[in-house]
PDB file of N, CA and C in Angstrom:
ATOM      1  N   UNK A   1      11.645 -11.368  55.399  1.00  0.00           N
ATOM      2  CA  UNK A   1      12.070 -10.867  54.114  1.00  0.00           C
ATOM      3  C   UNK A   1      13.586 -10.950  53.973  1.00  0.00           C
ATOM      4  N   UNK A   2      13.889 -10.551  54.797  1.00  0.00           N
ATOM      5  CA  UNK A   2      15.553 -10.614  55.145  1.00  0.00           C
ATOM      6  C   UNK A   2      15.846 -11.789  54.765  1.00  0.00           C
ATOM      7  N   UNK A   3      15.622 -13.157  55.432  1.00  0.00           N
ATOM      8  CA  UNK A   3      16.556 -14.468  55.500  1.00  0.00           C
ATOM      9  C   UNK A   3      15.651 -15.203  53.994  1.00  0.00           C
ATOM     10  N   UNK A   4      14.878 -14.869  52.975  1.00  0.00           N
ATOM     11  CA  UNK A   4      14.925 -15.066  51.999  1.00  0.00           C
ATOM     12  C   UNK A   4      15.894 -14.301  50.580  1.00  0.00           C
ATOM     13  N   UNK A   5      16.113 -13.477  51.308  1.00  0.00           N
ATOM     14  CA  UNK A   5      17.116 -13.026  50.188  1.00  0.00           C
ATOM     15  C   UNK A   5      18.600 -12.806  50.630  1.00  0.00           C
ATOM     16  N   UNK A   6      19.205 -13.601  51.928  1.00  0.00           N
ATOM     17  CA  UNK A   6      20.078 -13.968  52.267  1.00  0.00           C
ATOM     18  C   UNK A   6      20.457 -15.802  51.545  1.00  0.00           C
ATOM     19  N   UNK A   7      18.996 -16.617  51.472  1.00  0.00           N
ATOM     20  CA  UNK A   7      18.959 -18.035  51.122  1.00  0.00           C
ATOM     21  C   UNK A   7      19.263 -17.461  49.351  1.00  0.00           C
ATOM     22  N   UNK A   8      18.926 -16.097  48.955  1.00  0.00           N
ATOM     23  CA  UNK A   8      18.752 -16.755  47.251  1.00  0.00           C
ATOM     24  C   UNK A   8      20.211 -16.335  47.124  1.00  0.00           C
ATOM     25  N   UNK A   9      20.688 -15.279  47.491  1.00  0.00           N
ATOM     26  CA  UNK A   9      22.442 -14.867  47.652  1.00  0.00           C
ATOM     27  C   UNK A   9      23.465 -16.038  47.935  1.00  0.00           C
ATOM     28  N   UNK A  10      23.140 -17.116  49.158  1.00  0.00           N
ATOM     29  CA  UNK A  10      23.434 -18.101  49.175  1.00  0.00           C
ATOM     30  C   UNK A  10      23.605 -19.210  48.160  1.00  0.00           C
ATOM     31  N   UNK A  11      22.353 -19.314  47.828  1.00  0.00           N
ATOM     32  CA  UNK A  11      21.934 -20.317  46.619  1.00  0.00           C
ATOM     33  C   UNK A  11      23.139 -19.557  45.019  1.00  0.00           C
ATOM     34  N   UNK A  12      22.951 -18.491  45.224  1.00  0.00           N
ATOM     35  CA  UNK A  12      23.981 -18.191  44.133  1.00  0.00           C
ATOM     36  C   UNK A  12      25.604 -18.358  43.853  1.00  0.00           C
ATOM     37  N   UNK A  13      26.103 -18.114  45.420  1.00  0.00           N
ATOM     38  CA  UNK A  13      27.164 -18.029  45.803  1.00  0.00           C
ATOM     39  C   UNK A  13      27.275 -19.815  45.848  1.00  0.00           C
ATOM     40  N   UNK A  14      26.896 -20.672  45.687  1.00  0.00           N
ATOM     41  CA  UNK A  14      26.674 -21.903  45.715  1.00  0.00           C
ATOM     42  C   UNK A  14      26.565 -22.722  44.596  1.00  0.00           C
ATOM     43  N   UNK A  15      26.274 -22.044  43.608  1.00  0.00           N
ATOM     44  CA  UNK A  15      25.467 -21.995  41.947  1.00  0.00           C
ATOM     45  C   UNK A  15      27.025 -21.811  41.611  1.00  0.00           C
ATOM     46  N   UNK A  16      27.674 -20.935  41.654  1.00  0.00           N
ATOM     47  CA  UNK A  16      28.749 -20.301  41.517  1.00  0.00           C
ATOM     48  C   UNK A  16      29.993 -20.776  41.671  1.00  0.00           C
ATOM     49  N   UNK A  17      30.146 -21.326  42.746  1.00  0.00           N
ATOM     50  CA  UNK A  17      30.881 -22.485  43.485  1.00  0.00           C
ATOM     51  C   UNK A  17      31.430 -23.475  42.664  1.00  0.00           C
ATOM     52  N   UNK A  18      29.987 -24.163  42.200  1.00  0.00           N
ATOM     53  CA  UNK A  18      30.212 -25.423  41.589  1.00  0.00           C
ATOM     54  C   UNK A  18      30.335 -25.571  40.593  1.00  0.00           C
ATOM     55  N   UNK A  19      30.156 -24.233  39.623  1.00  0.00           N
ATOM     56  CA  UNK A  19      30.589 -23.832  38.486  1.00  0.00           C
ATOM     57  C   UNK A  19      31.648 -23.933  38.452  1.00  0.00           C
ATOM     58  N   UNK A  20      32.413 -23.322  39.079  1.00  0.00           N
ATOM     59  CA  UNK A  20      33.873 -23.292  39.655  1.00  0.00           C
ATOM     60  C   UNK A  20      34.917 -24.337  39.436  1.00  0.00           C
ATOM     61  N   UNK A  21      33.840 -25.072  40.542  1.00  0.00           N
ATOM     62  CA  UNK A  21      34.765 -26.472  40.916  1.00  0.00           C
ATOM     63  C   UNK A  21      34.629 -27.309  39.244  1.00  0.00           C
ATOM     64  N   UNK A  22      33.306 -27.422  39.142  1.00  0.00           N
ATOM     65  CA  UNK A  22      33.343 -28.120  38.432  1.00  0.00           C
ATOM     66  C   UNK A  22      33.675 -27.809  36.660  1.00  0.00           C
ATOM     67  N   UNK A  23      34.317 -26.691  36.478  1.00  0.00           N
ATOM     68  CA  UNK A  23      35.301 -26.044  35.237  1.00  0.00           C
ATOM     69  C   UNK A  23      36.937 -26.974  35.286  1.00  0.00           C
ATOM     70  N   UNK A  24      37.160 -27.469  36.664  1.00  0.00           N
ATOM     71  CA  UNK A  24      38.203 -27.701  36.512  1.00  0.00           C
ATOM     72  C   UNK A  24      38.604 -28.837  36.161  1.00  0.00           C
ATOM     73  N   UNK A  25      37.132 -29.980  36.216  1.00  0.00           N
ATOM     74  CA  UNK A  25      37.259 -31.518  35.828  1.00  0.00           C
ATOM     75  C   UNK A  25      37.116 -31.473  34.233  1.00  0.00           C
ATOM     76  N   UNK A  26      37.207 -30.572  33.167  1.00  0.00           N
ATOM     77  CA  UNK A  26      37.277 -30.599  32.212  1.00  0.00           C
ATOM     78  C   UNK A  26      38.478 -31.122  31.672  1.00  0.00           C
ATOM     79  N   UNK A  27      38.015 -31.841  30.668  1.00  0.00           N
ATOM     80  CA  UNK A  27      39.494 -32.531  29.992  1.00  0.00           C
ATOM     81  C   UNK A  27      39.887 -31.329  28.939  1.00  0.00           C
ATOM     82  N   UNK A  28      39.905 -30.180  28.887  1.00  0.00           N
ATOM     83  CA  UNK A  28      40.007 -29.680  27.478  1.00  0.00           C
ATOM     84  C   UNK A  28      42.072 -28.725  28.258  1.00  0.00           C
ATOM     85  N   UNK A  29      42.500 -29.632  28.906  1.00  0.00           N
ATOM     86  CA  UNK A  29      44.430 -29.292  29.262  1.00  0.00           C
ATOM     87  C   UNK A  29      44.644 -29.772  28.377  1.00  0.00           C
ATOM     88  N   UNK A  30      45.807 -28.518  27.744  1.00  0.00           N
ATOM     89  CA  UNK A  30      46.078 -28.779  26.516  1.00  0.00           C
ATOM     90  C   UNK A  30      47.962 -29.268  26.346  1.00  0.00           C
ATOM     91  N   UNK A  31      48.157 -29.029  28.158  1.00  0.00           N
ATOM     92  CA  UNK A  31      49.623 -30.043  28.533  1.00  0.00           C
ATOM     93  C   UNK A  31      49.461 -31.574  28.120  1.00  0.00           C
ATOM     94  N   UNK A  32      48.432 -31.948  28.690  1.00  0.00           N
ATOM     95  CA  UNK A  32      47.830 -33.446  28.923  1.00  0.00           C
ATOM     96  C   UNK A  32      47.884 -33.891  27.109  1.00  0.00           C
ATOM     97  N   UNK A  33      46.579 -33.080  26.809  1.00  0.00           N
ATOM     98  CA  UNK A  33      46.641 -33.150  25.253  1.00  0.00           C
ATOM     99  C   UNK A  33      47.715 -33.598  24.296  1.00  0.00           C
ATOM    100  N   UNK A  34      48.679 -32.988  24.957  1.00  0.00           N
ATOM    101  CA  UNK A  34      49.685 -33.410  23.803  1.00  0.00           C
ATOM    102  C   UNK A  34      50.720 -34.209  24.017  1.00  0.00           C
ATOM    103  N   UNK A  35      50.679 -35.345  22.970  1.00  0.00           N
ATOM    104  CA  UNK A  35      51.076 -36.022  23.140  1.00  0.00           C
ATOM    105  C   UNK A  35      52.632 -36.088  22.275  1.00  0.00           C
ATOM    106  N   UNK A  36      53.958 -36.306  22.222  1.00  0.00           N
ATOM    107  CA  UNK A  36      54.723 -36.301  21.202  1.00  0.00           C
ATOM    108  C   UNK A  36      55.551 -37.881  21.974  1.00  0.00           C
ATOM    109  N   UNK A  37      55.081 -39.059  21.206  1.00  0.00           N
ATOM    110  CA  UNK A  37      55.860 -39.951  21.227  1.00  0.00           C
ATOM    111  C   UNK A  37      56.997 -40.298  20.378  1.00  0.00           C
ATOM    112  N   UNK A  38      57.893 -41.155  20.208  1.00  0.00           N
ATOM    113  CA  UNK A  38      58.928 -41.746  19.739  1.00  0.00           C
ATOM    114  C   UNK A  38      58.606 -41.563  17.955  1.00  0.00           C
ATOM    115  N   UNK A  39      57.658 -42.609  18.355  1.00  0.00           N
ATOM    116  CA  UNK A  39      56.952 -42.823  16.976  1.00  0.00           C
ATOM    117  C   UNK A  39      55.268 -43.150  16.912  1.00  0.00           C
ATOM    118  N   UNK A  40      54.788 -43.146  16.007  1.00  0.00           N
ATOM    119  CA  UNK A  40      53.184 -43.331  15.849  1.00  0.00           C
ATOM    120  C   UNK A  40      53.051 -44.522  16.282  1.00  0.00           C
ATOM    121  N   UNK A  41      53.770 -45.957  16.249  1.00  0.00           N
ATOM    122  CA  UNK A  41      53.956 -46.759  16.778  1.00  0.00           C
ATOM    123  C   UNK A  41      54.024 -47.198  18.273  1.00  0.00           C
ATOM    124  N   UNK A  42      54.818 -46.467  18.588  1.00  0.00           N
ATOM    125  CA  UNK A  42      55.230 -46.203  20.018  1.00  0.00           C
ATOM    126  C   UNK A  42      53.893 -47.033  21.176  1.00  0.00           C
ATOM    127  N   UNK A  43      54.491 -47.962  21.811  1.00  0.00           N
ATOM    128  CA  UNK A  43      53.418 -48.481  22.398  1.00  0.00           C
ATOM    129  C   UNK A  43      52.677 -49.694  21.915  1.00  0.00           C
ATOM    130  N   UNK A  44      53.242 -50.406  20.889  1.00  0.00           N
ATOM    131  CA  UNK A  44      53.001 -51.904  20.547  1.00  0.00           C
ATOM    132  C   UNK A  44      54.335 -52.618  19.894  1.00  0.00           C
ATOM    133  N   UNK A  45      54.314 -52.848  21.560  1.00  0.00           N
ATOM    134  CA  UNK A  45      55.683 -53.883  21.900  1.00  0.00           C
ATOM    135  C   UNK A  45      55.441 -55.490  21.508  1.00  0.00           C
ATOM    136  N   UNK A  46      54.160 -55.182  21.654  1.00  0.00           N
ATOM    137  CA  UNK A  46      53.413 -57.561  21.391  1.00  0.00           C
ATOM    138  C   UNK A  46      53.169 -56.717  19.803  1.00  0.00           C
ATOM    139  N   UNK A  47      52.980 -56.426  19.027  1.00  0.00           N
ATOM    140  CA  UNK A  47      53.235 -56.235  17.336  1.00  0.00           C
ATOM    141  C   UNK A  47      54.203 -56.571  16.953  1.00  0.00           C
ATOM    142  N   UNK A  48      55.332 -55.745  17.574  1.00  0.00           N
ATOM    143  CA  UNK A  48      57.092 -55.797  17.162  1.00  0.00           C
ATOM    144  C   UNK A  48      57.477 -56.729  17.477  1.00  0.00           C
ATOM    145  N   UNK A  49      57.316 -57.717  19.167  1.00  0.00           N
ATOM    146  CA  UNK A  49      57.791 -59.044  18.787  1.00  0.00           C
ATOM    147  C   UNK A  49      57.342 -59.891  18.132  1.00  0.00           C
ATOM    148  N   UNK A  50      55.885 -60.347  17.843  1.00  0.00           N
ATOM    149  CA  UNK A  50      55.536 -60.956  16.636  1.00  0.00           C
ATOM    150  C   UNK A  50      55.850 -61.008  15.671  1.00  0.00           C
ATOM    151  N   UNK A  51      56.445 -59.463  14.958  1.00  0.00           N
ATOM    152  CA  UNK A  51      56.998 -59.153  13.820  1.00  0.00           C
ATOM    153  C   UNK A  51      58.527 -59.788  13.326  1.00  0.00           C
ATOM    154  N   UNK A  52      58.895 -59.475  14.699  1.00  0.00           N
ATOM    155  CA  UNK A  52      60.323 -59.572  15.075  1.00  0.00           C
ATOM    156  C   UNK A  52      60.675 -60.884  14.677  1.00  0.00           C
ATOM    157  N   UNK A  53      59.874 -62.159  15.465  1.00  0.00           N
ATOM    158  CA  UNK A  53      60.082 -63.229  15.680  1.00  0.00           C
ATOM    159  C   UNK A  53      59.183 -64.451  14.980  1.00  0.00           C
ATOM    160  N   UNK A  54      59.009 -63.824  13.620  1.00  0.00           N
ATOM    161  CA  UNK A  54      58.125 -64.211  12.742  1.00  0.00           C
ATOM    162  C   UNK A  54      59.124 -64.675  11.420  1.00  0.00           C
ATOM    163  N   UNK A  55      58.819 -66.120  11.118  1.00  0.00           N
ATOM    164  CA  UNK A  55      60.215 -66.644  10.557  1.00  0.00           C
ATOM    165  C   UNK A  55      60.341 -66.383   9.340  1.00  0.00           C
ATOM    166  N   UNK A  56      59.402 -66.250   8.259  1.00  0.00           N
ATOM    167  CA  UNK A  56      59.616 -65.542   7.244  1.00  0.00           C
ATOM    168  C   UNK A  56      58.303 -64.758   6.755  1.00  0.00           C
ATOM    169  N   UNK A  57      58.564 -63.240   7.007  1.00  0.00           N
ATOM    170  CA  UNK A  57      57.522 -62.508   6.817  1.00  0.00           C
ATOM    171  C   UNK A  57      57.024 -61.899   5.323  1.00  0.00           C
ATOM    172  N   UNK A  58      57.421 -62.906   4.380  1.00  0.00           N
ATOM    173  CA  UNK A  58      57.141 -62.061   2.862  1.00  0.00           C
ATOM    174  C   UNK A  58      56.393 -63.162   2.404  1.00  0.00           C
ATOM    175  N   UNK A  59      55.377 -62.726   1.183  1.00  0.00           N
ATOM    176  CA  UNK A  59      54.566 -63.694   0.996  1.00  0.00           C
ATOM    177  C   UNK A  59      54.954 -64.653   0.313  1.00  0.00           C
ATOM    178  N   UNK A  60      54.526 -66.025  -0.162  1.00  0.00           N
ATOM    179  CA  UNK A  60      55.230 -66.656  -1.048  1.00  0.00           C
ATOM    180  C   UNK A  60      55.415 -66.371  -2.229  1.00  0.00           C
ATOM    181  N   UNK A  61      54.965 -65.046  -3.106  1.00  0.00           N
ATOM    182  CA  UNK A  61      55.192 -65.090  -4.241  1.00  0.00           C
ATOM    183  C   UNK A  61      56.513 -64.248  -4.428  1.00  0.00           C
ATOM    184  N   UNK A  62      56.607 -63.388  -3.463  1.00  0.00           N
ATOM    185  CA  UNK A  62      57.560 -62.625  -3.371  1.00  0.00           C
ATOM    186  C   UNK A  62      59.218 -63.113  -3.522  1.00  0.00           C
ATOM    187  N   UNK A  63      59.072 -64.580  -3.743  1.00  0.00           N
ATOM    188  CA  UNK A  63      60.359 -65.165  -3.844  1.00  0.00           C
ATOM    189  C   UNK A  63      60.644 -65.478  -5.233  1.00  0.00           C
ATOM    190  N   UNK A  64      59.447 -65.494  -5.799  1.00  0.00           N
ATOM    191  CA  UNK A  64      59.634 -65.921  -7.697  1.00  0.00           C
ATOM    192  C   UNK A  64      60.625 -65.014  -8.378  1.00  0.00           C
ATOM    193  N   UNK A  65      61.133 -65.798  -8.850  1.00  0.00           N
ATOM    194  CA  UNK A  65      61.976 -64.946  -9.898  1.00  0.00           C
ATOM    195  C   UNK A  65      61.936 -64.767 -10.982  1.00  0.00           C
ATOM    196  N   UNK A  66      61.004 -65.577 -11.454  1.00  0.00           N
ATOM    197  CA  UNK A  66      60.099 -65.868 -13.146  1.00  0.00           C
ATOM    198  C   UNK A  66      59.535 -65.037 -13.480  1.00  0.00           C
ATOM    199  N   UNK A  67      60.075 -63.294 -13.199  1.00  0.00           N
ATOM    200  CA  UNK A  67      58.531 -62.094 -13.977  1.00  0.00           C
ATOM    201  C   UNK A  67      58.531 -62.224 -15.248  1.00  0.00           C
ATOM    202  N   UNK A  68      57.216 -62.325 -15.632  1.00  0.00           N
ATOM    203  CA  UNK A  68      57.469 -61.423 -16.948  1.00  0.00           C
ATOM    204  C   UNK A  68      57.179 -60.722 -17.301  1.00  0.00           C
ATOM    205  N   UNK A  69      58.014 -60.851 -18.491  1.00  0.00           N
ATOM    206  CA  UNK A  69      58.027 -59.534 -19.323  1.00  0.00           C
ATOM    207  C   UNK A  69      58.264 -59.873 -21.184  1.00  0.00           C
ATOM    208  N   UNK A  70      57.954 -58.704 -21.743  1.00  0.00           N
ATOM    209  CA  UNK A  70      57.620 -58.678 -23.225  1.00  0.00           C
ATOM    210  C   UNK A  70      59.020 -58.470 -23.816  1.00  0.00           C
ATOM    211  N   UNK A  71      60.227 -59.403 -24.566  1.00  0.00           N
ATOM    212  CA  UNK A  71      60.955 -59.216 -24.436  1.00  0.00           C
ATOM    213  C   UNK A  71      61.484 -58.291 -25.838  1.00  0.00           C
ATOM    214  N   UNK A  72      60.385 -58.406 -27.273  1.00  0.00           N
ATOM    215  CA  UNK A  72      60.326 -57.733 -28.153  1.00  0.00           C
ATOM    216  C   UNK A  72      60.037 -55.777 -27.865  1.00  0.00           C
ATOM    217  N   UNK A  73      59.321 -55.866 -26.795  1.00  0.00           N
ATOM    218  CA  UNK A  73      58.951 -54.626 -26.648  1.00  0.00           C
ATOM    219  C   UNK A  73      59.764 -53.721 -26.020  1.00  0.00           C
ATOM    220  N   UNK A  74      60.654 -54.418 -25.303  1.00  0.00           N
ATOM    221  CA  UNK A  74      61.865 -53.866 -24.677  1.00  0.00           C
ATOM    222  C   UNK A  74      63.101 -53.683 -25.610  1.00  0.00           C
ATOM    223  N   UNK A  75      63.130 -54.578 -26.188  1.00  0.00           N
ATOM    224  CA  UNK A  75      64.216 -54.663 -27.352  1.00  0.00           C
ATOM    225  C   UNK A  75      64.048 -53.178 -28.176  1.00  0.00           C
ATOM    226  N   UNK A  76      62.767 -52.821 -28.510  1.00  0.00           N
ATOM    227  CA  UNK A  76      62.571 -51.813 -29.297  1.00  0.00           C
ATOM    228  C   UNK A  76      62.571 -50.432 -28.582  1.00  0.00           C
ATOM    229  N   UNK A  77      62.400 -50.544 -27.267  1.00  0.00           N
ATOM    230  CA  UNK A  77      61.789 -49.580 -26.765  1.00  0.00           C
ATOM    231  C   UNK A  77      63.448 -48.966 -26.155  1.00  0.00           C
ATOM    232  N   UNK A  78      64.993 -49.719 -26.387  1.00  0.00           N
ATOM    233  CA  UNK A  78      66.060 -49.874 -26.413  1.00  0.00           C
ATOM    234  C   UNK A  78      66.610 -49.641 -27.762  1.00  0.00           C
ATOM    235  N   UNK A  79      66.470 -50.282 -28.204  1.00  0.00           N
ATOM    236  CA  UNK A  79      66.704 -49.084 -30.186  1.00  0.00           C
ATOM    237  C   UNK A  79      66.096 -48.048 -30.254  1.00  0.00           C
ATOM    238  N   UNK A  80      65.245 -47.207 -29.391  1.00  0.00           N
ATOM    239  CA  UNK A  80      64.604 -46.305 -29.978  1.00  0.00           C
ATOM    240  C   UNK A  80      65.643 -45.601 -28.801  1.00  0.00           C
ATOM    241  N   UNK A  81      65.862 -45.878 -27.905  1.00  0.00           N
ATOM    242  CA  UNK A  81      66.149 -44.938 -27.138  1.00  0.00           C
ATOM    243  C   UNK A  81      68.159 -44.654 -27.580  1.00  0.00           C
ATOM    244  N   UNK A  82      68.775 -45.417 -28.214  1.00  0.00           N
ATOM    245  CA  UNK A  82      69.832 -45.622 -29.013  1.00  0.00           C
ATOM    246  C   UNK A  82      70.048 -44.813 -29.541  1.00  0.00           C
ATOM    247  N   UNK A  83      68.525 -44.714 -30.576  1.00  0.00           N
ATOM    248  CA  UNK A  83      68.935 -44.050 -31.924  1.00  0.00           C
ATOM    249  C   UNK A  83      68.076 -42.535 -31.814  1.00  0.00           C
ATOM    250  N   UNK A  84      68.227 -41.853 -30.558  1.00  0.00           N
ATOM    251  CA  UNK A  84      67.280 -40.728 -29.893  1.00  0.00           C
ATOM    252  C   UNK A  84      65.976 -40.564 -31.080  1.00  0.00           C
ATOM    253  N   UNK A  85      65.076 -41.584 -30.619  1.00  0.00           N
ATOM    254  CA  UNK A  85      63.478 -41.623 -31.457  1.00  0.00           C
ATOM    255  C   UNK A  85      63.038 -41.794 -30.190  1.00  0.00           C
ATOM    256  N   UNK A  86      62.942 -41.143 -29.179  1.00  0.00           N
ATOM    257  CA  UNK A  86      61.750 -41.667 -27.941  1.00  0.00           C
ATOM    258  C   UNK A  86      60.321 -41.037 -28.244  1.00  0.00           C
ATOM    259  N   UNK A  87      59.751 -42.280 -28.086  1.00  0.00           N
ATOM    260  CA  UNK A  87      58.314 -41.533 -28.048  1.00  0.00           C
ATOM    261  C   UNK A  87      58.159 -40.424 -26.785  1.00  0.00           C
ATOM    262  N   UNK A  88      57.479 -39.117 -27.170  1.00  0.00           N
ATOM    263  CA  UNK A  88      57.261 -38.767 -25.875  1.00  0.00           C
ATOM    264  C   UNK A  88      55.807 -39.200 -25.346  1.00  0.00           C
ATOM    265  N   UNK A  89      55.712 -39.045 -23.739  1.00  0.00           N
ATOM    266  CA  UNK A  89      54.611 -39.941 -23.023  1.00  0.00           C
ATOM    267  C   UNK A  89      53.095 -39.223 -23.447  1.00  0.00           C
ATOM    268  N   UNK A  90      52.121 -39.948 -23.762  1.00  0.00           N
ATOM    269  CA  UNK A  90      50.901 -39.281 -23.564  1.00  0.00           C
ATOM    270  C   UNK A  90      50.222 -39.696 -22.873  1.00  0.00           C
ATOM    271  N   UNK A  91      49.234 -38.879 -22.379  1.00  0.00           N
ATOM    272  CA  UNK A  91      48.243 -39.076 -21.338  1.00  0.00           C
ATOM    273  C   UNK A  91      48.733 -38.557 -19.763  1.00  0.00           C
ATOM    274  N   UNK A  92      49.775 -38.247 -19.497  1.00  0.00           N
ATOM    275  CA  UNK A  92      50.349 -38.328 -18.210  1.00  0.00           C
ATOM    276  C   UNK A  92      49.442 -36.783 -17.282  1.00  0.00           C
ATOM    277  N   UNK A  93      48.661 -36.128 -17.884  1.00  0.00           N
ATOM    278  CA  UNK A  93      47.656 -35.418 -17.370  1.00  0.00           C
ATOM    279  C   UNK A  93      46.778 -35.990 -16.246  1.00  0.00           C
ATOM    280  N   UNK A  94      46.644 -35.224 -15.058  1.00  0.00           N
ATOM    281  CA  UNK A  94      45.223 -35.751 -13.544  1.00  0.00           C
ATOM    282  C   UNK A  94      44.212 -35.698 -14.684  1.00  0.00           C
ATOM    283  N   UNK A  95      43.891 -34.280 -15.682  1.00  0.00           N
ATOM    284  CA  UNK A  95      42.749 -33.956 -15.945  1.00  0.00           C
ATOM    285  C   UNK A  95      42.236 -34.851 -16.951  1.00  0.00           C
ATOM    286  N   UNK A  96      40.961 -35.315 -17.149  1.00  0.00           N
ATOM    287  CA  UNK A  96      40.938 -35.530 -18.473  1.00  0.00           C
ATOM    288  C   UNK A  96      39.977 -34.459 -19.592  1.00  0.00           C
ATOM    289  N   UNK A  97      40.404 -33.977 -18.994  1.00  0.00           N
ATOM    290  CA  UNK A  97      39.956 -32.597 -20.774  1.00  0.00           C
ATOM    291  C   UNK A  97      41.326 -32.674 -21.106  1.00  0.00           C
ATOM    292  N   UNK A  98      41.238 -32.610 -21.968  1.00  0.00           N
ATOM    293  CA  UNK A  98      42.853 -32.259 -23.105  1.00  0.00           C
ATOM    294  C   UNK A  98      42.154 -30.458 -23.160  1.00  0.00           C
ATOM    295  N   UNK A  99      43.383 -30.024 -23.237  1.00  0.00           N
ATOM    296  CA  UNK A  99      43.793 -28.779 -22.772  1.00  0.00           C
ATOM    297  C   UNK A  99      44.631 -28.327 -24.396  1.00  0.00           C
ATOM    298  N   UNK A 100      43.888 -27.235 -25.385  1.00  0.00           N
ATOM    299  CA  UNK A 100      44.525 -27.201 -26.828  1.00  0.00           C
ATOM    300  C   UNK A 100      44.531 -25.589 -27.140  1.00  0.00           C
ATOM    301  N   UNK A 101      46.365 -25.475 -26.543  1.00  0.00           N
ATOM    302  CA  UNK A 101      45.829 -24.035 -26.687  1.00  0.00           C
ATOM    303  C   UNK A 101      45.527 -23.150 -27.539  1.00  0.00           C
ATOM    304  N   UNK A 102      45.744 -23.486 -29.008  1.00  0.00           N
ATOM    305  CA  UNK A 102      45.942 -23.141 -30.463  1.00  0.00           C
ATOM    306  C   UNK A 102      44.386 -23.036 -30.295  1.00  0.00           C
ATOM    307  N   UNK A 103      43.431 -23.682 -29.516  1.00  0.00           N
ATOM    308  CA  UNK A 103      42.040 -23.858 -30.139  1.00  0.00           C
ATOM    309  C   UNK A 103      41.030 -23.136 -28.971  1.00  0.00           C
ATOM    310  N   UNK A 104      41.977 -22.071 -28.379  1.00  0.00           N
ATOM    311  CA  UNK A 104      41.760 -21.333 -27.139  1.00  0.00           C
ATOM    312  C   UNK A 104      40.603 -19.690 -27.843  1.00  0.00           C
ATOM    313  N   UNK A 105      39.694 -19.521 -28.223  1.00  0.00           N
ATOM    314  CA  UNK A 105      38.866 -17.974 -28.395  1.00  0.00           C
ATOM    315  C   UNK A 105      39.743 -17.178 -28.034  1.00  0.00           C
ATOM    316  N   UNK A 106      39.921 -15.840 -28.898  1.00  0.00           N
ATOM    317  CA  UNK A 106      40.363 -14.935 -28.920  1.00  0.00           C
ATOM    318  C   UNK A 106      39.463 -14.218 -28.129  1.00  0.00           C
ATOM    319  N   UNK A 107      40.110 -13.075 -27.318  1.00  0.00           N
ATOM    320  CA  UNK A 107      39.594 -12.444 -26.389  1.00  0.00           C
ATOM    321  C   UNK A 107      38.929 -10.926 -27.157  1.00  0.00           C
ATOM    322  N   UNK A 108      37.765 -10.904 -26.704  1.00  0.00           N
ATOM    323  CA  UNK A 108      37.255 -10.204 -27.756  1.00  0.00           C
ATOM    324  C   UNK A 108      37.818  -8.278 -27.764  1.00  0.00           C
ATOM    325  N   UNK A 109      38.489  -7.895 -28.466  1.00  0.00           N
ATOM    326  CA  UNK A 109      38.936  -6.558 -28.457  1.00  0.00           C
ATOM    327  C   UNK A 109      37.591  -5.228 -27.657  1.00  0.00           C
ATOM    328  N   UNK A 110      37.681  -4.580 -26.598  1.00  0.00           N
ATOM    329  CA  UNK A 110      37.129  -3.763 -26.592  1.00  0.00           C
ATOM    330  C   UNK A 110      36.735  -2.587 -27.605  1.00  0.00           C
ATOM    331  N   UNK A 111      35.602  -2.637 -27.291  1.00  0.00           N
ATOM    332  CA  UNK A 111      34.524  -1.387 -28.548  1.00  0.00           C
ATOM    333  C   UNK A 111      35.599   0.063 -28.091  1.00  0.00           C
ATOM    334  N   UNK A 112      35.863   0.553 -29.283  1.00  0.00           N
ATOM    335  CA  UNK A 112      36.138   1.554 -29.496  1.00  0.00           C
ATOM    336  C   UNK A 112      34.640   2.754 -29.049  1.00  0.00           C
ATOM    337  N   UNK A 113      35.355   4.186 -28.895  1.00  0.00           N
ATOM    338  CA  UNK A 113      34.153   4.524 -28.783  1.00  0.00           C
ATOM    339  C   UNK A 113      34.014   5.895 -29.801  1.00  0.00           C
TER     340      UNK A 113
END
């Protein structure tokens, strides 16, 4: 009777153990964890010389100099701003409900009693 409940004390103290040991192979170090490099970059050196040593990196359109543009609409949109007539902007709202506060319900007066 004895050396069975010396083996299950054992078996626990053993159970226990390796609990132990094995708490400590956890990755959850939160030294390790953190990381604070240079930059988010940091660590692609074959990117940067490619980049680096890349003979012209802009696309070809990026060299045109031909934009256009509406040259009547600018003209006007330059007299107006001259002769202080600016339109002001509409639409420049995230929402699209238009928001009218003139057309907002009156809050209804509490009942007298």
């Amino acid at each position: 009777m004895r050396r069975t409940e010396f083996g299950k004390r054992l078996s626990l103290i053993a159970a226990l153990a390796a609990t132990a040991l094995a708490g400590g192979c956890v990755s959850d170090n939160v030294y390790a964890d953190r990381r604070d490099p240079v930059s988010f970059a940091a660590g692609d050196a074959v990117a940067t010389n490619i980049a680096t040593q890349t003979i012209d990196p802009w696309p070809a359109h990026a060299g045109r100099r031909e934009i256009a543009y509406d040259g009547e609409r600018m003209q006007s949109a330059v007299d107006r701003y001259r002769t202080n007539k600016v339109t002001p902007p509409r639409g420049t709202s995230t929402s699209s409900v238009q928001y009218d506060p003139a057309a907002q319900p009156q809050a209804a007066a509490p009942a007298s009693k």
